[in-house]
C-alpha atoms as a PDB file:
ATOM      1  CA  UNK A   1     100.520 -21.685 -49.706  1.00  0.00           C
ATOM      2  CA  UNK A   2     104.037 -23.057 -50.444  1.00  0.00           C
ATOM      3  CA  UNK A   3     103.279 -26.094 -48.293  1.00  0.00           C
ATOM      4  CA  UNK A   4     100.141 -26.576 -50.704  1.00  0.00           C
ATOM      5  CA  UNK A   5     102.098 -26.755 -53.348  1.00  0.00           C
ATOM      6  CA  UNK A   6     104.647 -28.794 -52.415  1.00  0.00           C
ATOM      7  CA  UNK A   7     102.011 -31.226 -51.560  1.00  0.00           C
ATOM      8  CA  UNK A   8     100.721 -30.874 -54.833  1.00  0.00           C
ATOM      9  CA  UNK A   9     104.424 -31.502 -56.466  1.00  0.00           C
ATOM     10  CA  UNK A  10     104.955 -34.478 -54.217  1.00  0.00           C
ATOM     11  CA  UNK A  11     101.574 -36.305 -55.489  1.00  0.00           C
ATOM     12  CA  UNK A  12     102.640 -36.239 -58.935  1.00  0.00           C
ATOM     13  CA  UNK A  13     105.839 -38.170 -57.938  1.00  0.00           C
ATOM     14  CA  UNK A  14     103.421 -40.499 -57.214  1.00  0.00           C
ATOM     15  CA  UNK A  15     101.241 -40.212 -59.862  1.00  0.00           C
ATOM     16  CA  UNK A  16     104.607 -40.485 -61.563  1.00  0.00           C
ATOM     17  CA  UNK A  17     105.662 -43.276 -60.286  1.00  0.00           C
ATOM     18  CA  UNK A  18     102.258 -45.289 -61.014  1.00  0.00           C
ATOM     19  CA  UNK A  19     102.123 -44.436 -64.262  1.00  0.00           C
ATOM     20  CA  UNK A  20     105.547 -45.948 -64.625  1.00  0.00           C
ATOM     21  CA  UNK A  21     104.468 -48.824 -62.959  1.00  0.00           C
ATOM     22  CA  UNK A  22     101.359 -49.673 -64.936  1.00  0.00           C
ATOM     23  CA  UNK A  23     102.869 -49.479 -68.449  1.00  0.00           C
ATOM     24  CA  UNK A  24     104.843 -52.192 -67.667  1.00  0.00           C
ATOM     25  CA  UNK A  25     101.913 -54.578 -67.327  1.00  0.00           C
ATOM     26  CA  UNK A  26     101.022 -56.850 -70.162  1.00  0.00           C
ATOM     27  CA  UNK A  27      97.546 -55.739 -69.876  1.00  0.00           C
ATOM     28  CA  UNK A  28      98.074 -51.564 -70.352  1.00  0.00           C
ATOM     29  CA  UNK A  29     100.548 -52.368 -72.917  1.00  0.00           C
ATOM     30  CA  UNK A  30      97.549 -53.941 -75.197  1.00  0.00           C
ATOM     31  CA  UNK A  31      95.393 -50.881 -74.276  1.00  0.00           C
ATOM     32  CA  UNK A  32      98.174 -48.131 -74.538  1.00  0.00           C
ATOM     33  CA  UNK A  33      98.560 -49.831 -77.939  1.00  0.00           C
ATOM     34  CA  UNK A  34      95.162 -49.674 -78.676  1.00  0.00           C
ATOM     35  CA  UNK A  35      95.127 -46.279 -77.470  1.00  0.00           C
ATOM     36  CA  UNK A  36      97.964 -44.975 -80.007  1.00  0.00           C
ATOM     37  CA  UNK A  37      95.974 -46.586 -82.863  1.00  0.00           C
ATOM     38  CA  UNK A  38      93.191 -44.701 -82.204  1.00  0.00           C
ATOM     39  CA  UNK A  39      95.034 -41.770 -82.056  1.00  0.00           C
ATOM     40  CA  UNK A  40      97.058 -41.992 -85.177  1.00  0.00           C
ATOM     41  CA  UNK A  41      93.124 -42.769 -86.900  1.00  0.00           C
ATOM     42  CA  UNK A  42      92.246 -39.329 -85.494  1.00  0.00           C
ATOM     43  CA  UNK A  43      94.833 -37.800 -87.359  1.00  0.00           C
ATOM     44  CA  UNK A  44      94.577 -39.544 -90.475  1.00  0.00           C
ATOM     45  CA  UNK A  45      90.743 -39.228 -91.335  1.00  0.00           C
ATOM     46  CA  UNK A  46      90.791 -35.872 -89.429  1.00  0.00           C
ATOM     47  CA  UNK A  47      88.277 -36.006 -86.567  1.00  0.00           C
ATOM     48  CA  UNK A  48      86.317 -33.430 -84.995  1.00  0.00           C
ATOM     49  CA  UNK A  49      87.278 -31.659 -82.240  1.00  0.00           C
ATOM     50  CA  UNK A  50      83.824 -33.484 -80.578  1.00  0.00           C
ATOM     51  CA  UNK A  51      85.044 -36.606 -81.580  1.00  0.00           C
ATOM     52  CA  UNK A  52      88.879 -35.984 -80.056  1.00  0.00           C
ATOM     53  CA  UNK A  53      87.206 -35.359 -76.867  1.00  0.00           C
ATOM     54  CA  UNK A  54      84.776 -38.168 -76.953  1.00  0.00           C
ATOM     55  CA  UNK A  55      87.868 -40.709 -78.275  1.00  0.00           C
ATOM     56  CA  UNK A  56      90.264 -39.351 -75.072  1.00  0.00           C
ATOM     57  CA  UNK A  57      87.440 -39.714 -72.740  1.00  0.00           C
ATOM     58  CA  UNK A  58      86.788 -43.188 -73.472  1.00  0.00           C
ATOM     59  CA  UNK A  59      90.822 -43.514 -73.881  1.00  0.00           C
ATOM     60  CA  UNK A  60      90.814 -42.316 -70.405  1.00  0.00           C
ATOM     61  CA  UNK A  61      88.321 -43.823 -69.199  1.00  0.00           C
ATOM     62  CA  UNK A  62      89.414 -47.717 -70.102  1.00  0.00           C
ATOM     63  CA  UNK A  63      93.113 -46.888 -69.214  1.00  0.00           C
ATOM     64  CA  UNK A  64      92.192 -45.605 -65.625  1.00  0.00           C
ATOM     65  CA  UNK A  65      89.857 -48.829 -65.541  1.00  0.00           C
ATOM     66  CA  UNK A  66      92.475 -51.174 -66.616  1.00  0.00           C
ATOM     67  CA  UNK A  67      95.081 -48.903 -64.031  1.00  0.00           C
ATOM     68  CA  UNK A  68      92.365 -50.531 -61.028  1.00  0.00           C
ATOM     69  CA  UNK A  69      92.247 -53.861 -62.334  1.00  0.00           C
ATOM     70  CA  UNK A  70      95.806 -54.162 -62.253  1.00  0.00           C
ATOM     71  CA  UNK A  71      95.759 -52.835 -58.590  1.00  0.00           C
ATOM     72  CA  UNK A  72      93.127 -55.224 -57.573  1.00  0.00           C
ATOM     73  CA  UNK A  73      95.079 -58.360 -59.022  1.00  0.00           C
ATOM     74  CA  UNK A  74      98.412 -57.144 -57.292  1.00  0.00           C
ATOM     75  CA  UNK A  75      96.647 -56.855 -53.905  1.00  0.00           C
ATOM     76  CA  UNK A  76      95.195 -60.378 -54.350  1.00  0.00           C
ATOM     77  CA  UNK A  77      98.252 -61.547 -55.437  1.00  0.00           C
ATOM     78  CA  UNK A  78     100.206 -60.067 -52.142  1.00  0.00           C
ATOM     79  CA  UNK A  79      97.208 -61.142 -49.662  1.00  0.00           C
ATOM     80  CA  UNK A  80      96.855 -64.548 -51.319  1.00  0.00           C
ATOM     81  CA  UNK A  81      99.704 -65.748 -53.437  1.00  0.00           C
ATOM     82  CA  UNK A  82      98.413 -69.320 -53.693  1.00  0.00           C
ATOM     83  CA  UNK A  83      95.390 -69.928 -55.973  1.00  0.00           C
ATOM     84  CA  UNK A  84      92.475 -69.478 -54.400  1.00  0.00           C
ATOM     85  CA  UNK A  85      88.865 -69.967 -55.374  1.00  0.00           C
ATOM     86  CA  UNK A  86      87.294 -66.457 -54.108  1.00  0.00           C
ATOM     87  CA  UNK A  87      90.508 -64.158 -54.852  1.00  0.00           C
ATOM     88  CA  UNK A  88      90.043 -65.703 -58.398  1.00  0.00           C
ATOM     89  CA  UNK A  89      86.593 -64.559 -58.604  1.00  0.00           C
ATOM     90  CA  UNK A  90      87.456 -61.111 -57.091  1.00  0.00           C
ATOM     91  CA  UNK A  91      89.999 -61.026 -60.262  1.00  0.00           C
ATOM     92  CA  UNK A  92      87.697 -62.278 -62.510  1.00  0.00           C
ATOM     93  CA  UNK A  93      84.910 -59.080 -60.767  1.00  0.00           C
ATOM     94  CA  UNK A  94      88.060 -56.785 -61.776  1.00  0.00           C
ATOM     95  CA  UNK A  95      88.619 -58.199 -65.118  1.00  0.00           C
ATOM     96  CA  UNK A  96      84.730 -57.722 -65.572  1.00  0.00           C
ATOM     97  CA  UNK A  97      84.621 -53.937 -64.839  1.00  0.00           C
ATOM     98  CA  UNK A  98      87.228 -53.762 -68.138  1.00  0.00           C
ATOM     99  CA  UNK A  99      84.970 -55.190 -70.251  1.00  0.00           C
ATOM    100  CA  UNK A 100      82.298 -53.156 -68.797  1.00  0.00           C
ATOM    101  CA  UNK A 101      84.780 -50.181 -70.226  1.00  0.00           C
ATOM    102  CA  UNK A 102      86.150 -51.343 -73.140  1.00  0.00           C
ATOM    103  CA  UNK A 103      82.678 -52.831 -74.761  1.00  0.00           C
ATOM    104  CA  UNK A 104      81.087 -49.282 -74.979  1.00  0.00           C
ATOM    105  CA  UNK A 105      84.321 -47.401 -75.665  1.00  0.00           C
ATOM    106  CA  UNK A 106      84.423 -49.984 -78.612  1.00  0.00           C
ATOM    107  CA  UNK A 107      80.908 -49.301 -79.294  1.00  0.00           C
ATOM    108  CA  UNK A 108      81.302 -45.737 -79.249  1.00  0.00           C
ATOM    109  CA  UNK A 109      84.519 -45.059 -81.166  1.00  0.00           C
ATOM    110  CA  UNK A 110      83.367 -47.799 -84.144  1.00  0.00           C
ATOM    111  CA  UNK A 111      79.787 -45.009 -84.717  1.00  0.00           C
ATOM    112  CA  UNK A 112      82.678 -42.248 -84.700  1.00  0.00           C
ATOM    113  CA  UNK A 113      85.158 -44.110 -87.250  1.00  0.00           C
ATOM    114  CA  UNK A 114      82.280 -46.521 -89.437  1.00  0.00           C
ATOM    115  CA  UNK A 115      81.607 -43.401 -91.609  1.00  0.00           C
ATOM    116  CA  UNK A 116      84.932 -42.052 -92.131  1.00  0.00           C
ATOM    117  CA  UNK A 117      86.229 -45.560 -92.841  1.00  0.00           C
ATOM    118  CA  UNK A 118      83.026 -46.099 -95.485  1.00  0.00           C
ATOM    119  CA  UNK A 119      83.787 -42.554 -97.034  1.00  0.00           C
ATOM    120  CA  UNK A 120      87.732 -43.282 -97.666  1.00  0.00           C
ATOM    121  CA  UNK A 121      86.501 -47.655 -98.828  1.00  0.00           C
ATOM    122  CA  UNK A 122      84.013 -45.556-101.341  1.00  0.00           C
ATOM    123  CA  UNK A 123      87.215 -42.906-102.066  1.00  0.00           C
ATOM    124  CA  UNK A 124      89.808 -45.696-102.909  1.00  0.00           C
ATOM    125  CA  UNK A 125      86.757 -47.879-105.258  1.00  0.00           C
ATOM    126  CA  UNK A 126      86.693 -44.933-107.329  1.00  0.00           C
ATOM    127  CA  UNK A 127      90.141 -45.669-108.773  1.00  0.00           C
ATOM    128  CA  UNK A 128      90.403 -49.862-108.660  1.00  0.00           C
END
């Protein structure tokens, strides 16, 4: 049992680690951005607790997403530092899958936010 969890305390060094890793990239700074924005709408208009899980599920999902793109780049990049047609198409596949993530997500958390943002437009017109 203690070697179990030692195991277990050793992989979130590494989950550690990664984490620290990936918000250094460029590309999970936009979405951790993103991400915070979201989150401080949540608080301001008040969300359900439905709608917090939804919104951190697709947070989740498009940061973990993102997390593999950036993996799949850096392996190109170490197995073919040179440009090279195919490992630019295998980037471009990787890319892809993010906008296979973040188009939904989008989708999703505009139907949670379009009525709250219409009630508060139809709040503030009552005193202009």
């Amino acid at each position: 049992m203690k070697d179990f969890i030692n195991k277990r305390l050793k992989s979130l060094k590494y989950v550690s680690k990664g984490i620290f890793y990936l918000i250094k990239e460029p590309p999970v700074l936009v979405h951790i951005t993103a991400s915070v924005i979201w989150i401080v709408l949540g608080f301001f208009f008040h969300i359900t607790t439905y709608e917090w899980i939804v919104q951190l599920l697709c947070i989740g999902l498009v940061l973990s997403v993102e997390g593999l793109n950036t993996a799949v780049e850096k392996i190109c990049d170490f197995i073919h530092p040179d440009h090279h047609k195919m490992i630019g198409v295998i980037k471009d596949i990787a890319a892809g899958s993010v906008g296979f993530a973040v188009i939904p997500v989008t989708v999703v958390l505009s139907v949670i936010y379009f009525p709250y943002i219409t009630h508060y437009i139809q709040y503030l017109m009552q005193y202009y």
